[in-house]
Structure formats: C-alpha cells, structure tokens
Protein backbone atom coordinates (compact mmCIF):
# COMPACT_ATOMS: atom_id res chain seq x y z
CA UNK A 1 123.76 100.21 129.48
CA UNK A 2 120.05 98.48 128.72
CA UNK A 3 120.08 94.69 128.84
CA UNK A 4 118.87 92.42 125.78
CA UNK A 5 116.25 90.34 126.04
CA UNK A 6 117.44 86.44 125.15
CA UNK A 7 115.56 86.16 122.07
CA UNK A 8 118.00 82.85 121.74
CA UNK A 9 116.13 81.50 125.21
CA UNK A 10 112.80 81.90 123.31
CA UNK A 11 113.44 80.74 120.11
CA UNK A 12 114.96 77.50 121.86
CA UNK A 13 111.20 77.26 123.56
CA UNK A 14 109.76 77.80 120.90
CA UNK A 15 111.60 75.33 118.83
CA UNK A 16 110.50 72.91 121.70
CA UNK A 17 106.84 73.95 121.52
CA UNK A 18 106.60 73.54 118.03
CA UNK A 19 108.55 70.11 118.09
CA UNK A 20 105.57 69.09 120.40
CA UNK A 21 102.68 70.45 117.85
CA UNK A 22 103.86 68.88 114.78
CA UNK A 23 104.38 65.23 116.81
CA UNK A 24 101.09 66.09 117.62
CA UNK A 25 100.04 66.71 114.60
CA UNK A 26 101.85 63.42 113.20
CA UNK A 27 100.37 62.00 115.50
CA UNK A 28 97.11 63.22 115.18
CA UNK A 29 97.63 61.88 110.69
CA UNK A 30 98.46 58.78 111.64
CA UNK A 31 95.86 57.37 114.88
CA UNK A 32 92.75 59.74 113.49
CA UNK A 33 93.21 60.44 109.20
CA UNK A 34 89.45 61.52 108.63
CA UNK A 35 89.78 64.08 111.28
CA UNK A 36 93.11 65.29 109.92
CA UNK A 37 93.88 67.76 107.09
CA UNK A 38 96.98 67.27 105.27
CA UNK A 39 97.79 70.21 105.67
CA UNK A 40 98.81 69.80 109.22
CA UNK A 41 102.55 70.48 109.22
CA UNK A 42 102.30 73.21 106.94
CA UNK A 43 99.94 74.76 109.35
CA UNK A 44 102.72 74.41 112.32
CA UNK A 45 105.13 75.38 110.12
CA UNK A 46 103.44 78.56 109.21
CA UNK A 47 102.97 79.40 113.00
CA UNK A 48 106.41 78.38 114.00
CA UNK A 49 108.03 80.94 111.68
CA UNK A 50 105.11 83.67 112.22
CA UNK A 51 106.15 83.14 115.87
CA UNK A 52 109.46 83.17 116.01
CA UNK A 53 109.21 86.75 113.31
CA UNK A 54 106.64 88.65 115.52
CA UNK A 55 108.82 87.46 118.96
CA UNK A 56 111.55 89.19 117.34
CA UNK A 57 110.04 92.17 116.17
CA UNK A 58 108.86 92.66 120.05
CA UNK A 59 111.49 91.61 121.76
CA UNK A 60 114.39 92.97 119.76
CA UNK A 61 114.86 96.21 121.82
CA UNK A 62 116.76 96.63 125.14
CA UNK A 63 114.87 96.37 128.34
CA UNK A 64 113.21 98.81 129.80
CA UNK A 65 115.07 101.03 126.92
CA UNK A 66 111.29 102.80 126.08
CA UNK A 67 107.89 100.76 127.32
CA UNK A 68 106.30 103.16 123.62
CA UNK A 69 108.69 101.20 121.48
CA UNK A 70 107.44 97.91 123.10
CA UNK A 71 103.66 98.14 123.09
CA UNK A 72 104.32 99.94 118.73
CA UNK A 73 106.26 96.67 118.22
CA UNK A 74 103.58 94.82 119.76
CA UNK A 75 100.81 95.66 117.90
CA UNK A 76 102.69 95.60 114.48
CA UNK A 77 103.18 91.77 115.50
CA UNK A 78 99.88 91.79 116.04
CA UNK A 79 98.61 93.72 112.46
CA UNK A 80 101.25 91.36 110.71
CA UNK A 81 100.44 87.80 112.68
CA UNK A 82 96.55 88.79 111.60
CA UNK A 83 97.37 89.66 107.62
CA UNK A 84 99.78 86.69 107.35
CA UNK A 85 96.53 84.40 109.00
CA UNK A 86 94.36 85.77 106.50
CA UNK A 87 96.52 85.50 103.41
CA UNK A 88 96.90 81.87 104.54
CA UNK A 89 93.94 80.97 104.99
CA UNK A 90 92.26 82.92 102.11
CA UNK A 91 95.10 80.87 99.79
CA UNK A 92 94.77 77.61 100.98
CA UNK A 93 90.92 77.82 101.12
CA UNK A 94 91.02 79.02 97.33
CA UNK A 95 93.04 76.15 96.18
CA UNK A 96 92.32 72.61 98.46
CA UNK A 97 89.71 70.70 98.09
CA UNK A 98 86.03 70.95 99.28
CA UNK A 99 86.24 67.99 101.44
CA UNK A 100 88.88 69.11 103.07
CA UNK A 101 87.92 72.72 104.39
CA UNK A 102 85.92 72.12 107.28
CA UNK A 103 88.90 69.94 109.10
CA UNK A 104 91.12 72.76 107.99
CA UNK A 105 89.84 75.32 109.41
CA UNK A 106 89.47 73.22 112.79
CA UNK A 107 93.00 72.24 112.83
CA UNK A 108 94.53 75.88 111.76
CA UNK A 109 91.74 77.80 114.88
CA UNK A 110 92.92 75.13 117.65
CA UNK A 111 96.90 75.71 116.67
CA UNK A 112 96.38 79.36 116.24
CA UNK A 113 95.08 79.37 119.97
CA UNK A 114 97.72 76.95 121.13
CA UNK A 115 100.76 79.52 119.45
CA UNK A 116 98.54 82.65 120.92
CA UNK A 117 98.42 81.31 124.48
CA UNK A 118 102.43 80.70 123.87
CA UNK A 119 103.08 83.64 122.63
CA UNK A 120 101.25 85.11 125.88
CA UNK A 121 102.74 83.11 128.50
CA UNK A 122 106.23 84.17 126.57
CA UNK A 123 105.58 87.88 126.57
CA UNK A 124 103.64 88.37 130.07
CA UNK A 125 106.86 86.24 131.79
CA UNK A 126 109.23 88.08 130.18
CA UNK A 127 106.95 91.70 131.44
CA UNK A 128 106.84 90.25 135.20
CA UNK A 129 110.91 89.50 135.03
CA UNK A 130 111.04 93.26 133.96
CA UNK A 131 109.13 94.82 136.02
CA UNK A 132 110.47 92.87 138.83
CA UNK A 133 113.91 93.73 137.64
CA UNK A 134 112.95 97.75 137.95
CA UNK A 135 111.36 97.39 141.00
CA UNK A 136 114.69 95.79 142.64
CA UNK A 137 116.59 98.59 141.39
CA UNK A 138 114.24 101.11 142.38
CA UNK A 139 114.98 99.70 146.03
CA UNK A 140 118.34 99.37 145.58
C-alpha cells in the first residue's frame, strides 16, 4: 500500500507563510504608502490560493505510486500557476489606475518569487524525504 503525502502538513505551512506575507504586506501599507499598491492583499491572496491549488494537484497522488504522474502534475501546476498570473495581471492592469501600475507590478514580481522559492523548497523536501525513503527500503 503507497503512502499519502500530508498535503494537511503543507497547507498548515503554507497558511503560516502566507500569514507572514500579508503582515508584511500590512506592514509594508502602513510604514511606506507611496511604495505600496493597494492591491497588496489581494495579490497574497491570489498566491495563497494558487498555491495551495497547484500543491494539491502535485501532491495528491501516493508516493512513489508513478514518478510520470508526478512530473504531468507538475507541469500542469506549472501551465495553470502561469495562465492564472497572466489573467491577473492582464485584469488588474486593464482596470487600476495609471499611477498605480508601476508599484503593482513590483509588489506582484517580488511575491511571485517569494511563493516560487516556497513552492520549491516545499516540493524538492518533500523529493529528498522520498527518495530517501526508497533508498532505505532498497537496503532493507
């Protein structure tokens, strides 16, 4: 019988993580408001739940179950994280104001890199865990 991954374990980081960004971002509203966009929690709300949707869709299979179905569920996180970017970016661009676009687009690239190197710390701990799991049984 294949062992399931804990998504609970990293939606509970997650949760964490993004509790961090958005005092950050309150943070970041209240001490420096011409460098912020007001758009700020929206923009850590739309990577919390893009997150937490493409974890799941990689991690919902059992370990070590088929390393195909892992890399396929992968990369369709990956062609759905970059469509979902673009829609919200393209939308929010169409519709705030001029002033505001520049800081926008600051503020969504350096929390799109901080959820990115997340989600890659996540996923490559989770890889060593199982391939240090196989290996033990493999010596076993």
């Amino acid at each position: 019988m294949a062992k399931k991954i804990p998504i609970r374990k990293f939606s509970v980081r997650l949760i964490v993580f993004s509790a961090i960004m958005a005092a950050l971002s309150v943070i970041m509203q209240l001490v420096l408001p011409q460098y912020s966009t007001p758009a700020l929690p929206f923009i850590v709300l739309f990577f919390f739940v893009l997150t937490l949707f493409t974890l799941y869709i990689v991690l919902r299979d059992d370990v070590g179950k088929n390393d195909k179905r892992f890399i396929s569920g992968y990369l369709l996180s990956r062609i759905i994280k970059f469509f979902s970017v673009i829609l919200f970016v393209a939308l929010y661009l169409l519709f705030c104001p001029d002033n505001d676009k520049i800081r926008f687009a600051v503020a969504f690239l350096i929390i799109y890199f901080m959820y990115s190197i997340f989600e890659v710390v996540i996923l490559k701990k989770e890889n060593e865990r199982q391939f240090s799991s196989k290996e033990n049984k493999k010596q076993a």
